[in-house]
Protein backbone atom coordinates (compact mmCIF):
# COMPACT_ATOMS: atom_id res chain seq x y z
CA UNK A 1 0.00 0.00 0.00
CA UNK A 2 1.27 3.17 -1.28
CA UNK A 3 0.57 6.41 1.39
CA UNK A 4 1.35 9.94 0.70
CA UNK A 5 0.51 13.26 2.07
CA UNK A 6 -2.69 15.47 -0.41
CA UNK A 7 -2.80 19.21 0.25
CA UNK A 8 -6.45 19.84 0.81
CA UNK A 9 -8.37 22.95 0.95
CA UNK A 10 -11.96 22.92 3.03
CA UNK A 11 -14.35 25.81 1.55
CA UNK A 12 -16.31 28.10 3.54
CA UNK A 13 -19.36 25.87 2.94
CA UNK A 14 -17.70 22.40 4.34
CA UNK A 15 -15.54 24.32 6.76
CA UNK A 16 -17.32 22.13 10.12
CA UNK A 17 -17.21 18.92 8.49
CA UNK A 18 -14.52 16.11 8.52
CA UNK A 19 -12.20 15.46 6.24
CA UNK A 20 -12.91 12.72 3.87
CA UNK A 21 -12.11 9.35 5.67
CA UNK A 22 -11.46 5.65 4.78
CA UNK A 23 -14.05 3.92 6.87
CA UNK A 24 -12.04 0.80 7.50
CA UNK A 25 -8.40 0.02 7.40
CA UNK A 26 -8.79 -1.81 4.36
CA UNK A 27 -10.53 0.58 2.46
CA UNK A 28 -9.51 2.00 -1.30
CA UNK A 29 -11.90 5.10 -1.23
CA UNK A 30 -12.07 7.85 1.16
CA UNK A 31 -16.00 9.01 2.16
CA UNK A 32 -17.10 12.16 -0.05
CA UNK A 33 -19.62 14.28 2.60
CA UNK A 34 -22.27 16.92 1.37
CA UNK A 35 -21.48 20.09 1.61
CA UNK A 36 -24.76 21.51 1.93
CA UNK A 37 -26.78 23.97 4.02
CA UNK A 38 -30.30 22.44 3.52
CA UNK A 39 -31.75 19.60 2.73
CA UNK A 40 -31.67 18.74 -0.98
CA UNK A 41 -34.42 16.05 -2.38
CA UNK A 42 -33.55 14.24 -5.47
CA UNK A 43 -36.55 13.16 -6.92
CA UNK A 44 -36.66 10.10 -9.03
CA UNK A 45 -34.98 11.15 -12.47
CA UNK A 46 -33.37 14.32 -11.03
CA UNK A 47 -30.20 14.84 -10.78
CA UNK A 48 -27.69 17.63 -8.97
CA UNK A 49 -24.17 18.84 -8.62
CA UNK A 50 -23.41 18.27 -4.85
CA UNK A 51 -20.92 20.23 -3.80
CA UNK A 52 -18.24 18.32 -1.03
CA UNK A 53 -16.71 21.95 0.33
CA UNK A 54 -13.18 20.54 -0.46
CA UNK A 55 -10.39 21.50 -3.56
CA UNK A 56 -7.51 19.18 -3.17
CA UNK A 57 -3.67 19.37 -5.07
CA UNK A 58 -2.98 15.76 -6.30
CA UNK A 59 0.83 15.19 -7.33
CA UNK A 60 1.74 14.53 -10.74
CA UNK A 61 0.96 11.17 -11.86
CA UNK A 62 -2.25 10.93 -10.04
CA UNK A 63 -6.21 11.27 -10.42
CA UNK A 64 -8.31 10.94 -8.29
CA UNK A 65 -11.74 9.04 -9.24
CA UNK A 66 -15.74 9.87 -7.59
CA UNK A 67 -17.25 6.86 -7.10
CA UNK A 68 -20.65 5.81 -5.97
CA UNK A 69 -21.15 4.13 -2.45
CA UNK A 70 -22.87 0.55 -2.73
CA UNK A 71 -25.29 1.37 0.07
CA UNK A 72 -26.57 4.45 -1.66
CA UNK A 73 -27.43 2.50 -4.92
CA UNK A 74 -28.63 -0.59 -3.80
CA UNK A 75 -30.99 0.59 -1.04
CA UNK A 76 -31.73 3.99 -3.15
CA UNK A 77 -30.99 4.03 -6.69
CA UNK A 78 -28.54 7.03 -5.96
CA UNK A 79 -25.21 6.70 -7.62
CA UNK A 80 -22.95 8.88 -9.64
CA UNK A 81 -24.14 9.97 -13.11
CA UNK A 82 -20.56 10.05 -14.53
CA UNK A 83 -18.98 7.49 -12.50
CA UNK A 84 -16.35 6.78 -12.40
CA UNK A 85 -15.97 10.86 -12.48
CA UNK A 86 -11.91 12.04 -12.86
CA UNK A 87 -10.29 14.73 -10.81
CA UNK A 88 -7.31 15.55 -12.69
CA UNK A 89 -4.14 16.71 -10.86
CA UNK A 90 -3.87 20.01 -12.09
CA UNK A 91 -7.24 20.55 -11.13
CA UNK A 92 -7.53 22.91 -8.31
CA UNK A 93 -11.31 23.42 -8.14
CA UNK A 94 -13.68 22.19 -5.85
CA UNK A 95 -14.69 18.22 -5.70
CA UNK A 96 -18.30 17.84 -7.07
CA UNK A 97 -20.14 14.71 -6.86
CA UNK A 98 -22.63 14.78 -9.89
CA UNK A 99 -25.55 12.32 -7.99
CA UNK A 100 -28.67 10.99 -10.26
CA UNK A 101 -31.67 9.13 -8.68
CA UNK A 102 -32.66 6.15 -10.30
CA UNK A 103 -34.96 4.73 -7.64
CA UNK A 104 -38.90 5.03 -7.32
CA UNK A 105 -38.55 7.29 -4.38
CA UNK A 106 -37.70 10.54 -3.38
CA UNK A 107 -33.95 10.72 -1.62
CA UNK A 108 -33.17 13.51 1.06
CA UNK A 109 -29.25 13.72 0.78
CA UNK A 110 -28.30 15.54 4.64
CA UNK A 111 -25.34 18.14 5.30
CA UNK A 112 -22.39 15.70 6.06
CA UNK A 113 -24.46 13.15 4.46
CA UNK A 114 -21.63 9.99 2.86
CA UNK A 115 -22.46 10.93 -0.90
CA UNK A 116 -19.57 9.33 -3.09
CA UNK A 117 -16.09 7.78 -2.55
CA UNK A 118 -12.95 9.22 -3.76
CA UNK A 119 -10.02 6.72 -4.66
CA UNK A 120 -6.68 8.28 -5.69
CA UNK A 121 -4.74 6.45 -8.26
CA UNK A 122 -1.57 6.23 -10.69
CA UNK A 123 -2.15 7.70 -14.43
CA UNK A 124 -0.49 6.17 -17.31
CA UNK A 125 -0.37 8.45 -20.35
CA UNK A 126 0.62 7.46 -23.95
CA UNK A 127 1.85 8.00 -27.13
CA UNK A 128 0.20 7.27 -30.12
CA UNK A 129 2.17 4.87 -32.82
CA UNK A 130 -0.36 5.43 -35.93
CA UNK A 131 0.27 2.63 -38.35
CA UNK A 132 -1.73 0.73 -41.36
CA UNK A 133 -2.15 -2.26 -39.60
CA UNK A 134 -2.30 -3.89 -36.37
CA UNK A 135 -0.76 -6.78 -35.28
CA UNK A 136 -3.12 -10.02 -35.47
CA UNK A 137 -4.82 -11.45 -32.75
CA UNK A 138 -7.41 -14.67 -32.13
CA UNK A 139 -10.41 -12.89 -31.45
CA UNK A 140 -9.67 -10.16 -34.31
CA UNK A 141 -12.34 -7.88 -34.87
CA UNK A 142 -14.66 -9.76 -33.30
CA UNK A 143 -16.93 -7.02 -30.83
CA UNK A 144 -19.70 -6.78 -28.85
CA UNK A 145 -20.86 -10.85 -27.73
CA UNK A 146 -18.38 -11.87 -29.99
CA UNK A 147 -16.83 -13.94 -27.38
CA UNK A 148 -19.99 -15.89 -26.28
CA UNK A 149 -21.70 -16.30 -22.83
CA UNK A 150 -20.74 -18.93 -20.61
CA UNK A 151 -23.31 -21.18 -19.12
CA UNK A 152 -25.65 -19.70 -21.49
């Protein structure tokens, strides 16, 4: 496990609440909190920017990803409309958490409310090698199903 110290800023708005937090020691993502100063309800179909009251400075080399919580989605049908959602590291705005309903029910999402999670990781960038042909493999350009279902 790789550790390493994140400048973070907390906005006027998210001033009183905690830093993000990994819940249990073996946790990948940090809790994203709402940032809010009343209650917002999300009704089913709706969708809103939820601002977390935090900018952060990620080193070179890193993102950091907003991902939905599991308890949110299965019990609510709340998740993250562009998940997994990249923070780049020259990015020095503040963390939004872009949350959609997709349940039959209204959701109340609370000030310091667990939204999202945030999981830092490496970035590998490329260069593009254009050529006329690539080189062969067995499945070709075989797509979508093209590698059957098992137990089907």
């Amino acid at each position: 496990m790789t550790m390493f110290d994140v400048a973070v800023s907390r906005l006027p708005h998210g001033a009183d609440l905690a830093l993000p937090a990994y819940a249990t020691p073996g946790s990948a993502g940090l809790d994203l909190l709402a940032a809010i100063s009343d209650d917002i309800s999300l009704v089913p179909g709706s969708r809103v920017l939820m601002p977390t009251g935090l900018a952060i400075a990620l080193p070179e080399g890193y993102e950091a990803q907003v991902r939905p919580r599991s308890g949110l989605a299965l019990k609510n049908g709340v998740t993250v409309l562009n998940s997994p959602g990249t923070i780049d590291a020259d990015y020095r705005g503040e963390i939004g958490v872009i949350l959609i309903n997709h349940g039959d029910a209204p959701f109340v999402v609370t000030r310091g409310m667990r939204i999202a999670q945030l999981i830092v990781a490496p970035v590998t960038q490329l260069s593009w090698v254009e050529t006329a042909e690539l080189p062969t493999t067995t499945r070709g350009t075989g797509g979508y199903g093209s590698t059957g279902m098992k137990g089907a």
